[in-house]
C-alpha atoms as a PDB file:
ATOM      1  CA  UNK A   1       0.000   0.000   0.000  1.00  0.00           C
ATOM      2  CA  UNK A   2       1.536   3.045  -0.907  1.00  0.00           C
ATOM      3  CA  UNK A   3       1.588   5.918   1.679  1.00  0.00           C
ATOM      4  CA  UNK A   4      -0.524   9.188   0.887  1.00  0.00           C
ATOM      5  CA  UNK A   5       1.392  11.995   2.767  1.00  0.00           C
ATOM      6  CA  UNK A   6      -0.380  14.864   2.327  1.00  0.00           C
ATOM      7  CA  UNK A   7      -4.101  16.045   2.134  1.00  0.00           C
ATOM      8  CA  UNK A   8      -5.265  17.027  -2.077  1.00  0.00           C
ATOM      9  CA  UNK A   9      -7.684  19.600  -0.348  1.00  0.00           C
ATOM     10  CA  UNK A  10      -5.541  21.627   2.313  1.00  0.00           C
ATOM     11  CA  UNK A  11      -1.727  19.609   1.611  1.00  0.00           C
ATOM     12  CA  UNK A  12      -1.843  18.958   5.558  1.00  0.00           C
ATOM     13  CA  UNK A  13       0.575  15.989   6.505  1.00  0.00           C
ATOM     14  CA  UNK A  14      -1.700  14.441   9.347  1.00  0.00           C
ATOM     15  CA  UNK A  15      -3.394  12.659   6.735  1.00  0.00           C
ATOM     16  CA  UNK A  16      -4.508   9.089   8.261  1.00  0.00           C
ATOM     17  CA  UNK A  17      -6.213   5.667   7.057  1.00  0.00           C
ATOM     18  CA  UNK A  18     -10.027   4.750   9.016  1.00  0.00           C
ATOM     19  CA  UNK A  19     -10.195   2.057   7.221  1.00  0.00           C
ATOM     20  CA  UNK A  20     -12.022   2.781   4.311  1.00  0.00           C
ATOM     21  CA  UNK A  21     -10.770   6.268   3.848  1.00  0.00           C
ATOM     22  CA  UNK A  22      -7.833   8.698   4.338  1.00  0.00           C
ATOM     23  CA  UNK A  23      -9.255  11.304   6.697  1.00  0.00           C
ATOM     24  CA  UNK A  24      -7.484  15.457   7.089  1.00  0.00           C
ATOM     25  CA  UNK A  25      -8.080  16.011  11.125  1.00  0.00           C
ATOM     26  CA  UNK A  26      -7.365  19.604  10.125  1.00  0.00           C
ATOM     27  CA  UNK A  27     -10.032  20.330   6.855  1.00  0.00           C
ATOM     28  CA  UNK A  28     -12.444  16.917   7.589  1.00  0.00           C
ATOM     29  CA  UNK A  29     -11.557  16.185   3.989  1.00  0.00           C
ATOM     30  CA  UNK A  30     -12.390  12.128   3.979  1.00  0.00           C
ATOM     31  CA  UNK A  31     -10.887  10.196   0.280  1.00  0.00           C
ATOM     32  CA  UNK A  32     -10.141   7.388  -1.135  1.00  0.00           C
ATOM     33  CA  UNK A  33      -6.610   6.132  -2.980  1.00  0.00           C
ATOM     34  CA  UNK A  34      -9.011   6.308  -6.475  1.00  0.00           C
ATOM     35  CA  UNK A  35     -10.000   9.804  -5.169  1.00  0.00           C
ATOM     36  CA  UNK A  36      -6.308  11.205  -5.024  1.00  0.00           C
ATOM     37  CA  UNK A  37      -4.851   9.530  -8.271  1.00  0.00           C
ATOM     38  CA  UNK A  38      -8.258  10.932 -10.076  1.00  0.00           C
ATOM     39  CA  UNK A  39      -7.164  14.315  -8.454  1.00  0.00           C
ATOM     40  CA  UNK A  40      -3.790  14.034  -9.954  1.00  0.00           C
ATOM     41  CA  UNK A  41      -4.432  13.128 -13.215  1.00  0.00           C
ATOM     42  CA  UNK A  42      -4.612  15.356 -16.536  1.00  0.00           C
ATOM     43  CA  UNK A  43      -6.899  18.153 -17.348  1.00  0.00           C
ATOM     44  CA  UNK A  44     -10.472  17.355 -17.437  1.00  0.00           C
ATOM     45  CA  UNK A  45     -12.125  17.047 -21.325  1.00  0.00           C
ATOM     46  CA  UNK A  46     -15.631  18.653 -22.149  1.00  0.00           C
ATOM     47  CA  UNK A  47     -17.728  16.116 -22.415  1.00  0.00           C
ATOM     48  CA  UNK A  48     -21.723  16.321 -24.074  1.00  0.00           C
ATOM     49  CA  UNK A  49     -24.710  14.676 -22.417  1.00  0.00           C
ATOM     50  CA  UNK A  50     -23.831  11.555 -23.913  1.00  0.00           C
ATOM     51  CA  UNK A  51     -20.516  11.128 -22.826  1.00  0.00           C
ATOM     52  CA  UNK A  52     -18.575  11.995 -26.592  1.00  0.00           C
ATOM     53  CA  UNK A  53     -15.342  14.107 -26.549  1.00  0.00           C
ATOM     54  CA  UNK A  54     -16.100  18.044 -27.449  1.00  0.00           C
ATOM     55  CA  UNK A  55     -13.598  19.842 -29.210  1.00  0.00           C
ATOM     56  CA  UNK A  56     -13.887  23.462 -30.580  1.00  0.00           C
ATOM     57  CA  UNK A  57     -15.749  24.104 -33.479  1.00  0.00           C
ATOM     58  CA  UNK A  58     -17.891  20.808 -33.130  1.00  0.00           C
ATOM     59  CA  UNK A  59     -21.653  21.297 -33.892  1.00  0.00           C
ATOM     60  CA  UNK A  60     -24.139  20.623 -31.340  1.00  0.00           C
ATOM     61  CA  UNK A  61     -27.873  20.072 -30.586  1.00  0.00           C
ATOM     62  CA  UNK A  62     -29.695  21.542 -27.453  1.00  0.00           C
ATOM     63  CA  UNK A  63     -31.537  18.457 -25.997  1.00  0.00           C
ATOM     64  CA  UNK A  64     -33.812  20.861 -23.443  1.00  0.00           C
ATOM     65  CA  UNK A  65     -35.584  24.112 -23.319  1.00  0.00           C
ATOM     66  CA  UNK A  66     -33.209  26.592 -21.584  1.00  0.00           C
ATOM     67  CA  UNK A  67     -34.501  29.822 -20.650  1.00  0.00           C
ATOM     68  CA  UNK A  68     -31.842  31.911 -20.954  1.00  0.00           C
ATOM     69  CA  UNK A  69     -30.951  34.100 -17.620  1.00  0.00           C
ATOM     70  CA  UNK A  70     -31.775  38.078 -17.750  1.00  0.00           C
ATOM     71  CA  UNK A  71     -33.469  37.910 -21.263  1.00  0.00           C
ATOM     72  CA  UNK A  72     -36.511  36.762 -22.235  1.00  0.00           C
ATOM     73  CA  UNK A  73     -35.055  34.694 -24.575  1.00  0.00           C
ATOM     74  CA  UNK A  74     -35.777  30.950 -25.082  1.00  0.00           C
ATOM     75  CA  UNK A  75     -33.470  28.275 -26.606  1.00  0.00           C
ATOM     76  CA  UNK A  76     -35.477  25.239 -28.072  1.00  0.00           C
ATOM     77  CA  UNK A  77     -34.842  22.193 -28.038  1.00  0.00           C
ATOM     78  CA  UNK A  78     -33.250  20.505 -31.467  1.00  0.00           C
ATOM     79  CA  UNK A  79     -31.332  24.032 -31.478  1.00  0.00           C
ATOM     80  CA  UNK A  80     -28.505  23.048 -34.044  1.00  0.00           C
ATOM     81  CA  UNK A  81     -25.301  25.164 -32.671  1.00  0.00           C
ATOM     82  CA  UNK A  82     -22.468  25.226 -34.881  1.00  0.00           C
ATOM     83  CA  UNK A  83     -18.592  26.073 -34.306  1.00  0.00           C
ATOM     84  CA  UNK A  84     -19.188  26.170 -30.306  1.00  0.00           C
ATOM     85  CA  UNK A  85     -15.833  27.098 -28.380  1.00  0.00           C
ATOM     86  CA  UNK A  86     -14.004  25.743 -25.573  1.00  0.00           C
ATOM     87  CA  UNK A  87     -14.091  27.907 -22.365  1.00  0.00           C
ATOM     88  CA  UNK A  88     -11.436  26.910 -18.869  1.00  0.00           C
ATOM     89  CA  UNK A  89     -14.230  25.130 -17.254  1.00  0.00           C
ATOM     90  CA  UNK A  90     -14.931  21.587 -18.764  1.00  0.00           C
ATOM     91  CA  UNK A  91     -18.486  21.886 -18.048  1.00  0.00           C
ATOM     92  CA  UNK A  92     -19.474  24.841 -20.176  1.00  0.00           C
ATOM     93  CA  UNK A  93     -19.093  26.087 -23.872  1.00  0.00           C
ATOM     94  CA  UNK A  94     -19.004  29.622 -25.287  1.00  0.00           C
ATOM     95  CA  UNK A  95     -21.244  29.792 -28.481  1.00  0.00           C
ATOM     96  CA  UNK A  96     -23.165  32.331 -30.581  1.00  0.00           C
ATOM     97  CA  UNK A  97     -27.119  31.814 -31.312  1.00  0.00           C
ATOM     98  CA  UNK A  98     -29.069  34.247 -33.249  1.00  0.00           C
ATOM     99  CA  UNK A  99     -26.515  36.534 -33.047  1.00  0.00           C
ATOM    100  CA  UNK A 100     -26.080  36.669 -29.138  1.00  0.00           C
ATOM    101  CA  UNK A 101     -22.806  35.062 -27.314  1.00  0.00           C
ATOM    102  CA  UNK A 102     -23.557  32.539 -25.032  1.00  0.00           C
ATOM    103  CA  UNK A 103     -22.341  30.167 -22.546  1.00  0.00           C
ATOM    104  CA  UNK A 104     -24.128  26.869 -22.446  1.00  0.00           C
ATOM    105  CA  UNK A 105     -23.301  23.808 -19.959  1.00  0.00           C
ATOM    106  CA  UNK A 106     -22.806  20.938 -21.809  1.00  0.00           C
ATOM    107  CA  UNK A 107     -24.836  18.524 -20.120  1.00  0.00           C
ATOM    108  CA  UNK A 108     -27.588  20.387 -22.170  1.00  0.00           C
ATOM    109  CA  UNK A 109     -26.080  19.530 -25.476  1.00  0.00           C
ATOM    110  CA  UNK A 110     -25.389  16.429 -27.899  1.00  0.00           C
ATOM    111  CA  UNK A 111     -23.008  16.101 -30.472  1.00  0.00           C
END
């Protein structure tokens, strides 16, 4: 068993095993060995609502109604997106429909 030695939320080093989990005394932080490597891996990819690979300029479909926030502005369903772009967070894209930039999450799109 390999020895975890410091905490992925707070880096403390009184890290110990309860036997299920590594618990931090100091942040209550409670993981698993899967929980750390995950933590350590690569950057996360954007993923749609299906599960497929994004990648910028991919075309999309909007698989739910989304009222859009501080416009009265609807997005329908079936809404074909085209050339959608990449933002930092892997859970949203930047894209442009009828002519207004917008940032949708992707669990409300299909490739």
């Amino acid at each position: 068993m390999s020895e975890i030695t410091k905490c992925p939320k707070c880096s403390s080093e009184y890290v110990y095993f309860d036997g299920s989990l590594y618990v931090c005394p100091e942040c209550a932080h409670e993981f698993s060995v899967d929980d750390h490597a995950a933590a350590n891996e690569g950057p996360e990819v954007a993923k749609d609502s299906n599960g497929a690979e994004l990648f910028d300029g991919d075309a999309v479909t909007v698989i739910k109604d989304l009222k859009v926030k501080g416009s009265s502005m609807v997005i329908k369903r079936g809404t074909k997106v085209k050339s959608i772009r990449l933002t930092e967070n892997p859970e949203e894209v930047d894209c442009k429909i009828d002519g207004s930039s917008i940032v949708l999450k992707t669990c409300f799109l299909k490739k």
